[in-house]
N, C-alpha and C. Protein backbone atom coordinates (compact mmCIF):
# COMPACT_ATOMS: atom_id res chain seq x y z
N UNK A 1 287.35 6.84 84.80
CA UNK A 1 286.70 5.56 84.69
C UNK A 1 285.21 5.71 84.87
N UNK A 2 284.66 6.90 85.74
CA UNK A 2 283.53 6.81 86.19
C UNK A 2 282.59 7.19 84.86
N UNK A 3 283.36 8.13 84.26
CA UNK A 3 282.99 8.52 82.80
C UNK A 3 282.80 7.55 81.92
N UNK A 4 283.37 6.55 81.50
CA UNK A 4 283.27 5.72 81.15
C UNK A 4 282.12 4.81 81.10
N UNK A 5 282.09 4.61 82.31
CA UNK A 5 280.89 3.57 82.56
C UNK A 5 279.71 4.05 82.59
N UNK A 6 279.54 5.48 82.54
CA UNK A 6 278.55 6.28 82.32
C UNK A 6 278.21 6.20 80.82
N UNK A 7 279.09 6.55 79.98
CA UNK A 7 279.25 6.73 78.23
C UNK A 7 278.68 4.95 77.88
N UNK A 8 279.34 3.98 78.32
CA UNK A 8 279.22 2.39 77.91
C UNK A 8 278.08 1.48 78.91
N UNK A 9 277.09 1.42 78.31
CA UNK A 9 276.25 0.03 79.19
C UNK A 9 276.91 -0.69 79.49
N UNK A 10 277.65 -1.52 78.60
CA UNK A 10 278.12 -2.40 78.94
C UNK A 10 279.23 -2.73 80.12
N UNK A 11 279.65 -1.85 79.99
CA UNK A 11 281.21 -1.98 80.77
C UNK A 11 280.37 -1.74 82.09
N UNK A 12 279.33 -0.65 82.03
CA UNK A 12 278.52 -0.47 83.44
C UNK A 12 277.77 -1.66 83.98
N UNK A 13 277.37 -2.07 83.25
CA UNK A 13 276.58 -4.02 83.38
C UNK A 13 277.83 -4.59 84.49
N UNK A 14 278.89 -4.55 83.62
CA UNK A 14 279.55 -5.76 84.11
C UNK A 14 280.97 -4.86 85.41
N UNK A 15 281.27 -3.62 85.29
CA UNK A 15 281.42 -3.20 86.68
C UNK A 15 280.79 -3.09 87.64
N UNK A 16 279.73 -3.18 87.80
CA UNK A 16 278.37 -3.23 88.14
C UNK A 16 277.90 -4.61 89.21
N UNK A 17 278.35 -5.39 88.01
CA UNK A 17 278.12 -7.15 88.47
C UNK A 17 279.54 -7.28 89.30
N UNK A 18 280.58 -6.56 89.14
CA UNK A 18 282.00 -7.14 90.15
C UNK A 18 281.72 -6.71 90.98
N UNK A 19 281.41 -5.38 91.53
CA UNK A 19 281.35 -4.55 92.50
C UNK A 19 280.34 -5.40 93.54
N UNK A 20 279.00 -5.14 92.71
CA UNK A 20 278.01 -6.66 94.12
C UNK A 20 278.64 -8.00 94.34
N UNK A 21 279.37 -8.23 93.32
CA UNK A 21 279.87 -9.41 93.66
C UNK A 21 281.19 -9.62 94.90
N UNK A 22 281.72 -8.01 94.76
CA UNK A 22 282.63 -7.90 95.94
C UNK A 22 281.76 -7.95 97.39
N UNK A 23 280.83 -6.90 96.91
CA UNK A 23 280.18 -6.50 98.50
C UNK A 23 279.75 -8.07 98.87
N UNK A 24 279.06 -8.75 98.21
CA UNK A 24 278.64 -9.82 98.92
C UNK A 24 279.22 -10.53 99.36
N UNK A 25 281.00 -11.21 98.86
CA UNK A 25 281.99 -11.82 99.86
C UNK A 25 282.48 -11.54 100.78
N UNK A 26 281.98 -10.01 100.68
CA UNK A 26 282.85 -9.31 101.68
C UNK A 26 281.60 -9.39 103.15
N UNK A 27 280.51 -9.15 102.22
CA UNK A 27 279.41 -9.50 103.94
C UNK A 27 279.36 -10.98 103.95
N UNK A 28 279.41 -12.05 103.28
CA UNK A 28 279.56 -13.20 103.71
C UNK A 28 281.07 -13.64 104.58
N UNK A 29 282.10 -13.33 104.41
CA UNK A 29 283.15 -13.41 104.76
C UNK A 29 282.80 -13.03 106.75
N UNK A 30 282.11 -11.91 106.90
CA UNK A 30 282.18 -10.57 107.97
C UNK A 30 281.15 -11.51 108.62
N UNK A 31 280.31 -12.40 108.48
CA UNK A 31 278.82 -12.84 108.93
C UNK A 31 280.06 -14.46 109.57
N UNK A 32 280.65 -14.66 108.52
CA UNK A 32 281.37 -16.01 109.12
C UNK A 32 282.49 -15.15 110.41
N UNK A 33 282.38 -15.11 110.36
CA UNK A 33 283.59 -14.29 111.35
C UNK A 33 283.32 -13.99 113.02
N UNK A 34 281.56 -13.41 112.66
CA UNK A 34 280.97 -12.98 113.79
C UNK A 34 280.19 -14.53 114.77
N UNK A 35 279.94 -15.80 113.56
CA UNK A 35 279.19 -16.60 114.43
C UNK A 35 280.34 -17.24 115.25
N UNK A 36 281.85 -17.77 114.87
CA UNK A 36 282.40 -18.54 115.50
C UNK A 36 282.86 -17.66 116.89
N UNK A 37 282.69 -16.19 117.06
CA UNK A 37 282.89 -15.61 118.18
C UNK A 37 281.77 -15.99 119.13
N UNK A 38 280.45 -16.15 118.63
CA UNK A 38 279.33 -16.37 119.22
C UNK A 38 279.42 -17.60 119.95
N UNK A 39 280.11 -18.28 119.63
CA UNK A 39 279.82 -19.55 120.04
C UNK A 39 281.15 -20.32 120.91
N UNK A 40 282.23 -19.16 121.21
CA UNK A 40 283.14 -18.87 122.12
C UNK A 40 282.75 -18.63 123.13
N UNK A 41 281.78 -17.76 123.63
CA UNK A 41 280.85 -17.36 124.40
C UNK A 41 280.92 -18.54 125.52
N UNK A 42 281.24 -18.87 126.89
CA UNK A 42 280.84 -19.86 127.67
C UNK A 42 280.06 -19.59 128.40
N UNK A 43 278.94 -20.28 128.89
CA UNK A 43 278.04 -19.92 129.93
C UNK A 43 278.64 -20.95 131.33
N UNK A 44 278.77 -20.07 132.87
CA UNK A 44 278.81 -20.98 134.13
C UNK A 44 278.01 -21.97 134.34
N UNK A 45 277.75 -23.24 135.01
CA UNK A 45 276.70 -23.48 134.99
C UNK A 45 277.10 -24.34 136.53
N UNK A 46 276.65 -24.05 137.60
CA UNK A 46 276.66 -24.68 139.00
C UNK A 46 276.27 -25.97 139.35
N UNK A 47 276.79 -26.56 139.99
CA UNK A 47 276.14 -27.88 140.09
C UNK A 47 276.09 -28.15 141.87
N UNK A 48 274.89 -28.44 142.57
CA UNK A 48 274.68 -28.70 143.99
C UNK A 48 274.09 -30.11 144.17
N UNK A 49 274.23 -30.69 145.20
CA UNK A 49 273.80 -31.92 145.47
C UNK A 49 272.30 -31.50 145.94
N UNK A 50 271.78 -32.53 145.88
CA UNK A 50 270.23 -32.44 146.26
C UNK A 50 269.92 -32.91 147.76
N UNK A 51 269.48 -31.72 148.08
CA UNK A 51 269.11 -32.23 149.57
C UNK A 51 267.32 -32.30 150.41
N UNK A 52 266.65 -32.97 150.97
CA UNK A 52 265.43 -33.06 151.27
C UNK A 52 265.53 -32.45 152.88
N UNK A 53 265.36 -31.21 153.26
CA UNK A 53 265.04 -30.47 154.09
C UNK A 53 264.02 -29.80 154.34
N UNK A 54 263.63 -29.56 155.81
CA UNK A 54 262.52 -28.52 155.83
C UNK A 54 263.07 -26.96 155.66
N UNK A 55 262.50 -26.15 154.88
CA UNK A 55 262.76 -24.64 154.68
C UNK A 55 261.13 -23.65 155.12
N UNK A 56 261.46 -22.75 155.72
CA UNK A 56 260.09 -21.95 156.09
C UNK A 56 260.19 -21.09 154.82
N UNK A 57 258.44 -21.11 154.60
CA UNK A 57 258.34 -20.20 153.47
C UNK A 57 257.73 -18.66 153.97
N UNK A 58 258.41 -18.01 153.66
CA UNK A 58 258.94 -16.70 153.66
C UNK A 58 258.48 -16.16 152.49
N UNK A 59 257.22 -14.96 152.76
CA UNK A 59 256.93 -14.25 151.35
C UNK A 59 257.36 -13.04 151.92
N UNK A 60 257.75 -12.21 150.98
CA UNK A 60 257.62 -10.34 151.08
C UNK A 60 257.41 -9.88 150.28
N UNK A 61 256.31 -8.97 150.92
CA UNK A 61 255.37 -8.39 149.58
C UNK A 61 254.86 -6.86 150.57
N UNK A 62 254.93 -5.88 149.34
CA UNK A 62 254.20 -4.65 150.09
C UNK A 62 252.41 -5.08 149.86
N UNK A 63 251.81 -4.34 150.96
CA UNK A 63 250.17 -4.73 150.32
C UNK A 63 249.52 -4.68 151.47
N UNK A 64 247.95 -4.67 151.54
CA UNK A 64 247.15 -4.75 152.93
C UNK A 64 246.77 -5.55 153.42
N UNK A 65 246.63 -6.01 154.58
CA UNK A 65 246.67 -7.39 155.30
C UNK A 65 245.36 -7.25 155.91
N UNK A 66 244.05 -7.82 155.51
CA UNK A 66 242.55 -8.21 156.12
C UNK A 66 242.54 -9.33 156.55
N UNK A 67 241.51 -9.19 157.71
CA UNK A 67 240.98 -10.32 158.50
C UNK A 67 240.49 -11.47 157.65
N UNK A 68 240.14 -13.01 157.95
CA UNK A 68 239.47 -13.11 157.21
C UNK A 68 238.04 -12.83 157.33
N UNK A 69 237.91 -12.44 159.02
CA UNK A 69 236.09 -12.62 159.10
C UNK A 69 236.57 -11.09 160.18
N UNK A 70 235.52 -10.09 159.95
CA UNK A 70 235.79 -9.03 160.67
C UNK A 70 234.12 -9.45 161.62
N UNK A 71 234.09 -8.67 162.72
CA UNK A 71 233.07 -8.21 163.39
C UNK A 71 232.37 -7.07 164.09
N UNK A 72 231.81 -6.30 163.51
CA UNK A 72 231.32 -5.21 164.10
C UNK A 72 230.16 -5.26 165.66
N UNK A 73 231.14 -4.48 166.48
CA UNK A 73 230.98 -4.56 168.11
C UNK A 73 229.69 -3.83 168.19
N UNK A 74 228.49 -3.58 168.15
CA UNK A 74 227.90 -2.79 168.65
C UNK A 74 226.82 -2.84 170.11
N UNK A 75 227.24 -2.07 171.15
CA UNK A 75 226.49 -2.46 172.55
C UNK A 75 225.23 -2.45 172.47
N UNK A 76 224.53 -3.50 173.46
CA UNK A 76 222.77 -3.28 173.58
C UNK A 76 222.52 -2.12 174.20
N UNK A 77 223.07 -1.90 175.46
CA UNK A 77 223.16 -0.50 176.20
C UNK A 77 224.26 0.90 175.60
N UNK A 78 224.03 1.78 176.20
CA UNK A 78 224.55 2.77 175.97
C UNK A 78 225.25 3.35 177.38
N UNK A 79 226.26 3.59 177.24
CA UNK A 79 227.26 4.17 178.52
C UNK A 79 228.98 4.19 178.26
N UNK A 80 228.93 4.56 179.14
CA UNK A 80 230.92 4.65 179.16
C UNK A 80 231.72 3.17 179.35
N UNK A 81 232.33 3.15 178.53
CA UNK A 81 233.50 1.90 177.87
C UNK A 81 234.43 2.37 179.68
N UNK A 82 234.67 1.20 180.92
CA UNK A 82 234.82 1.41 181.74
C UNK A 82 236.68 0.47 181.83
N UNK A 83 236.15 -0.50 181.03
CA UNK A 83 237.77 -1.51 181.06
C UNK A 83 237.22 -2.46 179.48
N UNK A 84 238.45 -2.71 179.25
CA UNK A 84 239.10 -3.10 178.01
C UNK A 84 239.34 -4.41 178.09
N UNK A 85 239.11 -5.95 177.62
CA UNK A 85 239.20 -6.76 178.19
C UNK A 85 240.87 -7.85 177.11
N UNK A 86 240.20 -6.87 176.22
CA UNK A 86 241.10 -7.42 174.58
C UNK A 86 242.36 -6.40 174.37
N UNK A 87 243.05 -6.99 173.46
CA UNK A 87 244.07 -6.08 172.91
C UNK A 87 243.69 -6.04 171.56
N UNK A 88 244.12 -4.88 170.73
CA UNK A 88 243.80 -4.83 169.31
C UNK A 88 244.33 -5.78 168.29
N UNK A 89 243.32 -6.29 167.64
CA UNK A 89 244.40 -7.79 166.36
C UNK A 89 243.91 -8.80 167.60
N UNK A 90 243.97 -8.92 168.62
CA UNK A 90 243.97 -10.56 169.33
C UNK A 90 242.28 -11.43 169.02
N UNK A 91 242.72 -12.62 168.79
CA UNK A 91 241.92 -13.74 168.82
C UNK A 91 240.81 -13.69 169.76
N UNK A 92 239.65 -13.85 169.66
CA UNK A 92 238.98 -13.89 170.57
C UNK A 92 237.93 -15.13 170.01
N UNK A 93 237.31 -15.81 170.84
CA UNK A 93 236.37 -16.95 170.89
C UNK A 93 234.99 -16.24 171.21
N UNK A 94 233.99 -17.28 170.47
CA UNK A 94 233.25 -16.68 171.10
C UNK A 94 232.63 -16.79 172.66
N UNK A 95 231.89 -15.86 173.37
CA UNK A 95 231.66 -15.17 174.77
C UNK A 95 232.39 -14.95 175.41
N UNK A 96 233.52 -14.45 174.91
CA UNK A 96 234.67 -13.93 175.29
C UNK A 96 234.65 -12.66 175.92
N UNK A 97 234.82 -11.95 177.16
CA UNK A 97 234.81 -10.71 177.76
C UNK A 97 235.04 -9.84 176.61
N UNK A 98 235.11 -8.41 176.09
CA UNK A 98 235.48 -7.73 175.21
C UNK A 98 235.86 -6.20 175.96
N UNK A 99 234.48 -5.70 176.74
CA UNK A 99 234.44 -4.84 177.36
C UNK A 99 233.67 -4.90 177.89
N UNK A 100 233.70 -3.81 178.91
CA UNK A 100 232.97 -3.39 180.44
C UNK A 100 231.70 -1.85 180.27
N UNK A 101 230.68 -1.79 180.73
CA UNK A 101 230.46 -0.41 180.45
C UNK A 101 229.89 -0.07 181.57
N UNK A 102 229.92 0.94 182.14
CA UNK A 102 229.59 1.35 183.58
C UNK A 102 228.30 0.68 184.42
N UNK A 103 228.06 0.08 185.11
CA UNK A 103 227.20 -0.56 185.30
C UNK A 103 226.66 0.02 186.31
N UNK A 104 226.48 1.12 187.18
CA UNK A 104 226.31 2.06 187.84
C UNK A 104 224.56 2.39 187.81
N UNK A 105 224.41 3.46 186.20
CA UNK A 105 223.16 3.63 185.69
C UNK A 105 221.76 2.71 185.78
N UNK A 106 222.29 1.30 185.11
CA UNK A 106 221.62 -0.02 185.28
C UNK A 106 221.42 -0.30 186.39
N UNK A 107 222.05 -0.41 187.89
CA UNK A 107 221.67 -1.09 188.94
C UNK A 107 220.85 0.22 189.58
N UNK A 108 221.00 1.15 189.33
CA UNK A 108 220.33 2.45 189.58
C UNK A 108 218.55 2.33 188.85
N UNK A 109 218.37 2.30 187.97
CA UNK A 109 217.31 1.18 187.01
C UNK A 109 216.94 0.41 187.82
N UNK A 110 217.66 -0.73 187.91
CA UNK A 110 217.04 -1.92 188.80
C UNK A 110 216.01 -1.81 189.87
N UNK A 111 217.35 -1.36 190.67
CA UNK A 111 216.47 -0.82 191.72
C UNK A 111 215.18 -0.03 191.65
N UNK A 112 215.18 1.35 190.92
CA UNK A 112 214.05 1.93 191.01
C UNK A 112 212.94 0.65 190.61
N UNK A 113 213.16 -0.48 189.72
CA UNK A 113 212.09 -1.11 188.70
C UNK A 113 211.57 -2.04 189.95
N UNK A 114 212.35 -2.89 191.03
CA UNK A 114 211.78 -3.20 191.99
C UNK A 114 211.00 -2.73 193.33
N UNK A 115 211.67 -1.45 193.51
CA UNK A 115 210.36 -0.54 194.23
C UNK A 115 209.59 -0.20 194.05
N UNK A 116 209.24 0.17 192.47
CA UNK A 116 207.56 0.33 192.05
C UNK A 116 207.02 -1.15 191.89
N UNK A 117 207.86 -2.07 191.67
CA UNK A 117 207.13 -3.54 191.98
C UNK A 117 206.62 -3.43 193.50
N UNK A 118 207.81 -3.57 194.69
CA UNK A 118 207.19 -3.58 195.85
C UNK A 118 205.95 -2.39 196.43
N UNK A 119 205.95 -1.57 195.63
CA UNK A 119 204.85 -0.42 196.02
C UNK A 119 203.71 -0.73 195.49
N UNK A 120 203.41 -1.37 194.04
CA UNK A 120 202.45 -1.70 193.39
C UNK A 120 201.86 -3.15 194.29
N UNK A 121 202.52 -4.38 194.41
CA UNK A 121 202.32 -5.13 195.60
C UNK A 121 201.95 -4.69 196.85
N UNK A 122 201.91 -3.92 197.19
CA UNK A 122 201.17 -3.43 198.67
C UNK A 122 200.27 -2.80 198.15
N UNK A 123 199.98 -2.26 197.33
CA UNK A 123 198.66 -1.69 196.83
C UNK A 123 197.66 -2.55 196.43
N UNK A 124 198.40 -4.13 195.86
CA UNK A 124 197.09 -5.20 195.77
C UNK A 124 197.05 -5.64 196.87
N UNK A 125 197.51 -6.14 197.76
CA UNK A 125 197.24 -6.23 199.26
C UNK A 125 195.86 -5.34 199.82
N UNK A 126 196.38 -4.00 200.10
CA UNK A 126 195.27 -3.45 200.45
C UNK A 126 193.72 -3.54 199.61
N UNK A 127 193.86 -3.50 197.79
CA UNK A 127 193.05 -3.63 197.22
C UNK A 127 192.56 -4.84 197.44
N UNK A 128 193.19 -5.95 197.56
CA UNK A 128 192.29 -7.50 197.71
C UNK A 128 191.69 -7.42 199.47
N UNK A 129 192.30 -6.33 199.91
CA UNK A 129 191.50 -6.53 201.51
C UNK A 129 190.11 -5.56 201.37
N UNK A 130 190.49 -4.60 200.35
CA UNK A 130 189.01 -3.99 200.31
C UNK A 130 187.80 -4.22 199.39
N UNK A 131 188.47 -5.46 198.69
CA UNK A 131 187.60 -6.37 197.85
C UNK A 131 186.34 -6.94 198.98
N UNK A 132 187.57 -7.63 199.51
CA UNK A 132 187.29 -8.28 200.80
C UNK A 132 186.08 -7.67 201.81
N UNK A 133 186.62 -6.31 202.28
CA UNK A 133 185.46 -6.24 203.19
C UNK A 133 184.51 -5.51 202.54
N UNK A 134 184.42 -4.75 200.96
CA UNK A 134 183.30 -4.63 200.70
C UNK A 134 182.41 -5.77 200.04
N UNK A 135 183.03 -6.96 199.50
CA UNK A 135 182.24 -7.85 199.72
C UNK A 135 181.28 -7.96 200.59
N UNK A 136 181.33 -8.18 201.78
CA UNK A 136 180.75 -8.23 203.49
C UNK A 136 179.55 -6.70 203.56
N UNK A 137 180.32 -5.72 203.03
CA UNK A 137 179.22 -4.68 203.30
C UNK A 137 178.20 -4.45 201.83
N UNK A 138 178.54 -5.20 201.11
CA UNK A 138 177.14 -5.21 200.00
C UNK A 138 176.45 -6.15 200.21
N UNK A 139 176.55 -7.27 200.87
CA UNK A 139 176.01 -8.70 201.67
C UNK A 139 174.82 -7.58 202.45
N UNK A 140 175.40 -6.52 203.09
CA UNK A 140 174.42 -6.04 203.62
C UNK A 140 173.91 -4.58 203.34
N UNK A 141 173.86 -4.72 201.97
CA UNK A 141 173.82 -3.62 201.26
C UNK A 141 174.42 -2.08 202.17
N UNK A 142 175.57 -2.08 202.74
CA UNK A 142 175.87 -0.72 202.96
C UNK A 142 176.72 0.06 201.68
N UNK A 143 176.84 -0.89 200.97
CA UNK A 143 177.29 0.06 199.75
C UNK A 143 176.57 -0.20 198.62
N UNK A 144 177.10 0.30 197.56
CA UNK A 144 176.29 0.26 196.33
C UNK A 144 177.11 -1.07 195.64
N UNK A 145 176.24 -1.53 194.33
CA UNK A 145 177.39 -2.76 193.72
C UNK A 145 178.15 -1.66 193.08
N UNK A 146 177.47 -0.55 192.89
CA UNK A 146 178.91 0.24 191.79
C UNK A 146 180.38 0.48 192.29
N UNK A 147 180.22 0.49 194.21
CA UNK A 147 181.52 0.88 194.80
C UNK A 147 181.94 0.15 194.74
N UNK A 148 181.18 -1.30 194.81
CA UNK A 148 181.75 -2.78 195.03
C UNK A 148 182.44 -3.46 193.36
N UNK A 149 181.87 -2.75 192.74
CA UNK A 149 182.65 -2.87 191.53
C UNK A 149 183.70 -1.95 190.96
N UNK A 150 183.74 -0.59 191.41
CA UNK A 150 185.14 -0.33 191.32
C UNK A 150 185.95 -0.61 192.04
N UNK A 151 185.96 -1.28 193.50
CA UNK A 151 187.16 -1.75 194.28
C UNK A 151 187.74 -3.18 193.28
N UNK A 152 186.36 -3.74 192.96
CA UNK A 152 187.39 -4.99 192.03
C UNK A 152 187.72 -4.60 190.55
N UNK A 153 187.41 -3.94 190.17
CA UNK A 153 188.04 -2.83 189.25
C UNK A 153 189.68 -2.45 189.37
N UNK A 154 189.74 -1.23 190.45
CA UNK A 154 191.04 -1.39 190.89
C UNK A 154 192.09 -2.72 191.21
N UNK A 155 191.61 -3.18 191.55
CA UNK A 155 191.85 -4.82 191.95
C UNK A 155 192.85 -5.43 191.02
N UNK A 156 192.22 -5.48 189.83
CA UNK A 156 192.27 -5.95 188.58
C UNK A 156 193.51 -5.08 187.97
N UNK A 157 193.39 -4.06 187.59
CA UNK A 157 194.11 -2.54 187.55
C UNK A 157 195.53 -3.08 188.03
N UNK A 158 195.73 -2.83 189.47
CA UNK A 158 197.05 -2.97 190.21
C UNK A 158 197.50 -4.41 190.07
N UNK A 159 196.51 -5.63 189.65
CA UNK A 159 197.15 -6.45 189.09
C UNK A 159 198.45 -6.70 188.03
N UNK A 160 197.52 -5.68 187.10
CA UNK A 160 198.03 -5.49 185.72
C UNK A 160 199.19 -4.23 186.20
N UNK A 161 199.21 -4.39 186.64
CA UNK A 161 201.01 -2.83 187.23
C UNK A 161 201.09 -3.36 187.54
N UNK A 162 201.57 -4.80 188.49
CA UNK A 162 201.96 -5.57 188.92
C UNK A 162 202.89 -6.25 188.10
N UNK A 163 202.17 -6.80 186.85
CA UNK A 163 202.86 -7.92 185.98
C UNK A 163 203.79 -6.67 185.12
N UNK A 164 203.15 -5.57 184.91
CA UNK A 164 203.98 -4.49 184.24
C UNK A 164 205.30 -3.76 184.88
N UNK A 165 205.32 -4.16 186.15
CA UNK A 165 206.46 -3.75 187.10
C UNK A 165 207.67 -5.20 187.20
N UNK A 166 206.51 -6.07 187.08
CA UNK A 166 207.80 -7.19 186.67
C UNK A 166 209.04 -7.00 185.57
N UNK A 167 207.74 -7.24 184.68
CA UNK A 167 208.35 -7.02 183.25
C UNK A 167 209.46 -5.82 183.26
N UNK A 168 209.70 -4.69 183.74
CA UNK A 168 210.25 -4.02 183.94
C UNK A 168 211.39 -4.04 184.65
N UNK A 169 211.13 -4.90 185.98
CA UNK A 169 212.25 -5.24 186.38
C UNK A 169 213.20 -6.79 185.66
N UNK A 170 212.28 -7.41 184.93
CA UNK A 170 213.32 -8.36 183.90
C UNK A 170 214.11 -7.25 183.02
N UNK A 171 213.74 -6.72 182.76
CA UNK A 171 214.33 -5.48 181.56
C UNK A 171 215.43 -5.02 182.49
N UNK A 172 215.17 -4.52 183.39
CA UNK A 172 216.26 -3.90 184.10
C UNK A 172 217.32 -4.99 184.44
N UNK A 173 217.17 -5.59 184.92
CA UNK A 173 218.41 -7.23 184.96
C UNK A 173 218.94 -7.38 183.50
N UNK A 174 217.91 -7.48 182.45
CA UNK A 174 218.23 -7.74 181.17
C UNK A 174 219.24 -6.66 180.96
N UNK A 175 219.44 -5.49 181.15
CA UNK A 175 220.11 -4.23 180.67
C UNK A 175 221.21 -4.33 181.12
N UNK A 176 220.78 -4.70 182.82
CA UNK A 176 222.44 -4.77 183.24
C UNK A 176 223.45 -5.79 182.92
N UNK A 177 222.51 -7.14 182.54
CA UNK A 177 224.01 -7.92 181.66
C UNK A 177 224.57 -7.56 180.42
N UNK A 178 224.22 -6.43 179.94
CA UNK A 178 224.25 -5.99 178.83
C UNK A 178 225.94 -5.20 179.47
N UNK A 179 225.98 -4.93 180.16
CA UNK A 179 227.27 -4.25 180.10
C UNK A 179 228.20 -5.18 180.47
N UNK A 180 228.21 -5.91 180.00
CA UNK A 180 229.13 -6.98 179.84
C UNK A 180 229.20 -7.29 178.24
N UNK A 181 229.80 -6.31 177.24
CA UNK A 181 229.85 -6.71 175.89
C UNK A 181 231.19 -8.24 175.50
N UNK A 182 230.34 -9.26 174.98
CA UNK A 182 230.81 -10.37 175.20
C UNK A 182 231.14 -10.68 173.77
């Protein structure tokens, strides 16, 4: 037969035309077949009553967890971290204790800054007494005005270490509240 239809157009035309005409009932037939399975198919579908409750919301997630506001600690003084006032992560307000730092050094400071105060103070003492009596001895010329002007010279001088020994000892008070990082 195959010979045939090889040798004759015609007969090949029209075996030709049956043959597609099979295949195509045969995939239309196969296409109907497959949708009514499709649509056998049932889906579950749940049904719950509606309820108005409180629920906590609950996330989990891997990832890194930042502050929102960080603060970097750094002391006015310098010394040894003596006590700990915080725990790590906790809340703090501000002037809140944080830490301690040896306060030892500082009152050691102090002190020295008020004994050169009190030493410099007895030195204007004596200087305003020898203001004093060389005043009295250039009245009668036993000295020169030049001696009489470097005693108030000095005078002046130990004044000024005076206010500079203060200042020093504010600093030193100032230092020691410093170890109180707040």
């Amino acid at each position: 037969m195959l010979s045939e239809m090889i040798l004759s157009p015609k007969k090949f035309s029209s075996h030709f035309l049956i043959l597609f005409l099979a295949l195509l009932c045969a995939c239309a037939a196969k296409e109907k077949d497959e949708k009514p399975a499709a649509k056998k198919r049932t889906v579950p579908v749940r049904v719950a009553q509606v309820l108005e409750k409180t629920v906590p919301v609950e996330i989990r997630a891997i990832g890194n967890v930042e502050a929102y506001t960080t603060v970097a600690v750094k002391p006015r003084v310098g010394g040894m971290i003596v006590r700990q006032f915080i725990r790590d992560g906790q809340d703090v307000e501000k002037g809140d204790p944080l830490f301690s730092i040896d306060p030892r050094p500082f009152e050691i400071a102090l002190k020295e800054a008020q004994a050169r105060l009190e030493k410099d103070a007895a030195l204007i003492r004596k200087a305003e007494a020898d203001v004093a009596r060389y005043k009295k001895l250039i009245e009668k010329d036993a000295v020169t005005q030049e001696q009489y002007d470097q005693m108030h010279a000095n005078l002046s001088a130990l004044r000024a270490t005076v206010r500079l020994d203060e200042a020093g000892v504010e600093n030193a008070r100032l230092e020691l509240d410093y170890v109180a990082i707040k």
